[in-house]
Protein backbone atom coordinates (compact mmCIF):
# COMPACT_ATOMS: atom_id res chain seq x y z
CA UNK A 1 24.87 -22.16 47.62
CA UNK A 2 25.54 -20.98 44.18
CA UNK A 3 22.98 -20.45 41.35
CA UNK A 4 24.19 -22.34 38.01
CA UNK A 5 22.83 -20.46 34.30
CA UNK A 6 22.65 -21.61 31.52
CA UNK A 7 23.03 -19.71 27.79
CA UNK A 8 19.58 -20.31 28.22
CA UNK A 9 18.57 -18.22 31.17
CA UNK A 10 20.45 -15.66 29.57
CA UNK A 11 19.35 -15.38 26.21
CA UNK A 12 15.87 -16.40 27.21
CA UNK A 13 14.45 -12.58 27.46
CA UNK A 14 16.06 -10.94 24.89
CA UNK A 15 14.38 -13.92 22.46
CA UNK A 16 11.27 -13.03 24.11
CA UNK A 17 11.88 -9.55 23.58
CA UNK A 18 12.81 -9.54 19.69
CA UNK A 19 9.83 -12.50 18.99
CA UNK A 20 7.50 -9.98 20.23
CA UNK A 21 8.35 -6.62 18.01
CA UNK A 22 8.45 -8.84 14.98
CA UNK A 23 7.75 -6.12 11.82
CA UNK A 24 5.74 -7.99 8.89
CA UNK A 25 7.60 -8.15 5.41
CA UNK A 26 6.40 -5.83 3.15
CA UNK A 27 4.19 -6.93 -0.10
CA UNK A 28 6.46 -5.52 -2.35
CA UNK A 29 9.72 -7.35 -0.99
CA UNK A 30 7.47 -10.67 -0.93
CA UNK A 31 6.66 -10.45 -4.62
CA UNK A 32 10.06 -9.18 -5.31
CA UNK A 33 11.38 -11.97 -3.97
CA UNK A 34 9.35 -14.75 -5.22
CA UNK A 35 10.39 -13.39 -8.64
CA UNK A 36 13.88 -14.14 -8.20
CA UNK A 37 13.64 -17.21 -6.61
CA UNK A 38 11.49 -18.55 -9.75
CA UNK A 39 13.92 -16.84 -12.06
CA UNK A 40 16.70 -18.83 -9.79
CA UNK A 41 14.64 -22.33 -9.57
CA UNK A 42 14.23 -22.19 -13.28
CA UNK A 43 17.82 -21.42 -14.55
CA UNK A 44 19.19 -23.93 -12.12
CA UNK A 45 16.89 -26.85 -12.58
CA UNK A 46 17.29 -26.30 -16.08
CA UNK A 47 21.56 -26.51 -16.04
CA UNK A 48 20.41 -29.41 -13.58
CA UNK A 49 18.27 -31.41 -16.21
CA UNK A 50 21.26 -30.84 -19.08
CA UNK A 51 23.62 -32.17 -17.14
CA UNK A 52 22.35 -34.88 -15.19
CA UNK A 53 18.39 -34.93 -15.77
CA UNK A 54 17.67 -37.55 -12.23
CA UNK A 55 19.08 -34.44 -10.42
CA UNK A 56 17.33 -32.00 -12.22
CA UNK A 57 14.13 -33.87 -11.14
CA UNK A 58 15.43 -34.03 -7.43
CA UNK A 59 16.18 -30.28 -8.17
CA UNK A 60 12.70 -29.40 -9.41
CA UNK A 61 10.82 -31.60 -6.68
CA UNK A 62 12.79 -29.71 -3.37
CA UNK A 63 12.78 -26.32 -4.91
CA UNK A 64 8.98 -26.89 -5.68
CA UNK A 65 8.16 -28.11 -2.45
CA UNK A 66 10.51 -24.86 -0.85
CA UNK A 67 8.40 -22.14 -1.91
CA UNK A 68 10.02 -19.24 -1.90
CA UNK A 69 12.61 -17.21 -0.14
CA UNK A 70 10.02 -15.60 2.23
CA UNK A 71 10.52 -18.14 5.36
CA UNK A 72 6.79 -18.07 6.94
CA UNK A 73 5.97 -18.98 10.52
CA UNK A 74 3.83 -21.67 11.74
CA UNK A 75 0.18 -20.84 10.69
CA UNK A 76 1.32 -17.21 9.23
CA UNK A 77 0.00 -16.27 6.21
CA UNK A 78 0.96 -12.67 4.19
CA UNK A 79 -2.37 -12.48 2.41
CA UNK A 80 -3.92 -12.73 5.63
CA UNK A 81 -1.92 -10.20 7.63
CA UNK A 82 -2.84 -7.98 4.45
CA UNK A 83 -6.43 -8.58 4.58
CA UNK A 84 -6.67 -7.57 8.45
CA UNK A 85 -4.57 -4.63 8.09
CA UNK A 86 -7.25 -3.51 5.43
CA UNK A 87 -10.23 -4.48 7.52
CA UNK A 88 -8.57 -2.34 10.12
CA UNK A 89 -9.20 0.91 8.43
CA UNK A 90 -12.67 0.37 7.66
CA UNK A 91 -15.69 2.94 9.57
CA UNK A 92 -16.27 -0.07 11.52
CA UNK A 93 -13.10 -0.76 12.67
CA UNK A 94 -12.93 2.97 13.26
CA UNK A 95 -15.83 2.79 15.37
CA UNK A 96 -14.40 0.08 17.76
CA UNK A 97 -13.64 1.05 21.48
CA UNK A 98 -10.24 1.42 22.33
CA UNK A 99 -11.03 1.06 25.74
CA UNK A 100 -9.94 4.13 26.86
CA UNK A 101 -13.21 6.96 27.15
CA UNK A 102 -10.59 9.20 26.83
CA UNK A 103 -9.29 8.57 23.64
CA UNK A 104 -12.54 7.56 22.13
CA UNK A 105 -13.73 10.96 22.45
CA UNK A 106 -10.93 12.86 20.61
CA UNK A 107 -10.56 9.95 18.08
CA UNK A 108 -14.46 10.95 17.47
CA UNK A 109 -14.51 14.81 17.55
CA UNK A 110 -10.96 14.60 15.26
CA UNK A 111 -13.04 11.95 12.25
CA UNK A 112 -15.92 14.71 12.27
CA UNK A 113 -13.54 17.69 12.12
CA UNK A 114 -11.82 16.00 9.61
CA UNK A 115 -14.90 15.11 7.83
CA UNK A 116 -16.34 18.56 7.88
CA UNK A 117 -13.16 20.06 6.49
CA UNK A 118 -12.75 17.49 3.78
CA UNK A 119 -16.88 18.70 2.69
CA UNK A 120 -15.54 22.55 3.14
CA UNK A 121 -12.41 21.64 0.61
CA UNK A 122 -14.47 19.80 -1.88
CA UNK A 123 -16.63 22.86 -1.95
CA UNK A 124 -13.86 24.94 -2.49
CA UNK A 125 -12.09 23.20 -5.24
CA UNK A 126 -16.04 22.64 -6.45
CA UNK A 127 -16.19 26.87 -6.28
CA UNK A 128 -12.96 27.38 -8.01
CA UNK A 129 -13.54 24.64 -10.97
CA UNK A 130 -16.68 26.88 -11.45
CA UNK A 131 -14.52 30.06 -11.32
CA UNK A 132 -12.22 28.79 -13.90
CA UNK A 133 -14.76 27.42 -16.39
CA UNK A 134 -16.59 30.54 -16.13
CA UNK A 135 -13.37 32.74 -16.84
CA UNK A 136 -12.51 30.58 -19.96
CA UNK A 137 -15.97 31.00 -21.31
CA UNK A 138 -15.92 34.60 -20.97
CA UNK A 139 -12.69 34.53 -22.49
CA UNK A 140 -13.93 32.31 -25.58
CA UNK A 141 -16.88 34.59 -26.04
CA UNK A 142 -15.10 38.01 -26.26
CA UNK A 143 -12.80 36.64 -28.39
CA UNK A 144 -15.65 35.44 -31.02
CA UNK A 145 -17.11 38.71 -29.75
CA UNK A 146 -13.81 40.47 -31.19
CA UNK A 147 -13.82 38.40 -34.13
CA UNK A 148 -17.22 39.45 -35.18
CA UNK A 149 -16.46 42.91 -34.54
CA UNK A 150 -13.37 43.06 -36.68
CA UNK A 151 -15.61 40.69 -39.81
CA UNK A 152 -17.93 43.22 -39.36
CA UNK A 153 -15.16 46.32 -39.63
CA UNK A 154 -13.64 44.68 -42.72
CA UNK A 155 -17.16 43.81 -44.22
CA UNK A 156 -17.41 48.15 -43.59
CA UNK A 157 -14.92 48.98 -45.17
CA UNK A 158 -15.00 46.69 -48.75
């Protein structure tokens, strides 16, 4: 008794396998790409419509109805996958349970340490803004200070 497989059976996992780790297209190469297939649609439906203007209709109609070079799923939206990715960095995603106890914990003691040292270093740059304005205006007055001094030396002496 043999076993018969197909392509089928063997190809079946490793579809299953790349399907699964499929990486999102980034913004940028999604606008970048709609650009040039506008700039494309245009310059060829308009060679289409001086030529032959029935095809550059039939031109105008499928490359309207394509869309863009940016082949989308079923139900898959960009804007969407944007707007979730977003949501998940607010505090309230942050606040979510991972489900492990574990994890929660250090995720929670790290956002408070972080938070703590983020107040310190805004206090610190705070502190040496202060620093710095004060050492320019000491600097401005001695020079008026020394400017004075030397109108009043010259004023002395005339």
């Amino acid at each position: 008794m043999t076993a018969a497989f197909t392509h089928d059976d063997i190809s079946a996992p490793h579809a299953a396998h790349h399907s699964s780790h499929r990486r999102p297209i980034p913004v940028g190469v999604q606008v970048l790409s709609t650009i040039l297939f506008g700039a494309f649609a245009i310059t060829v439906t308009a060679i289409a419509f001086s030529h032959f203007w029935p095809a550059g209709v039939a031109l105008a109609v499928i490359l309207g109805w394509r869309g863009g070079f940016v082949p989308l799923g079923k139900g898959e939206d960009p804007a969407h996958e944007i707007i979730a990715e977003i949501r998940g960095l607010s505090p309230e995603a942050q606040q979510r349970s991972s489900g492990n106890a574990s994890f929660d914990a250090y995720r929670t003691d790290t956002l408070e340490r972080l938070e703590v040292e983020q107040e310190n270093f805004s206090d610190f740059l705070d502190r040496l803004r202060e620093a710095r304005d004060q050492r320019e205006f000491d600097g401005f007055m001695d020079s008026r200070a020394a400017a004075a001094r030397a109108a009043r030396l010259e004023n002395d002496e005339a």
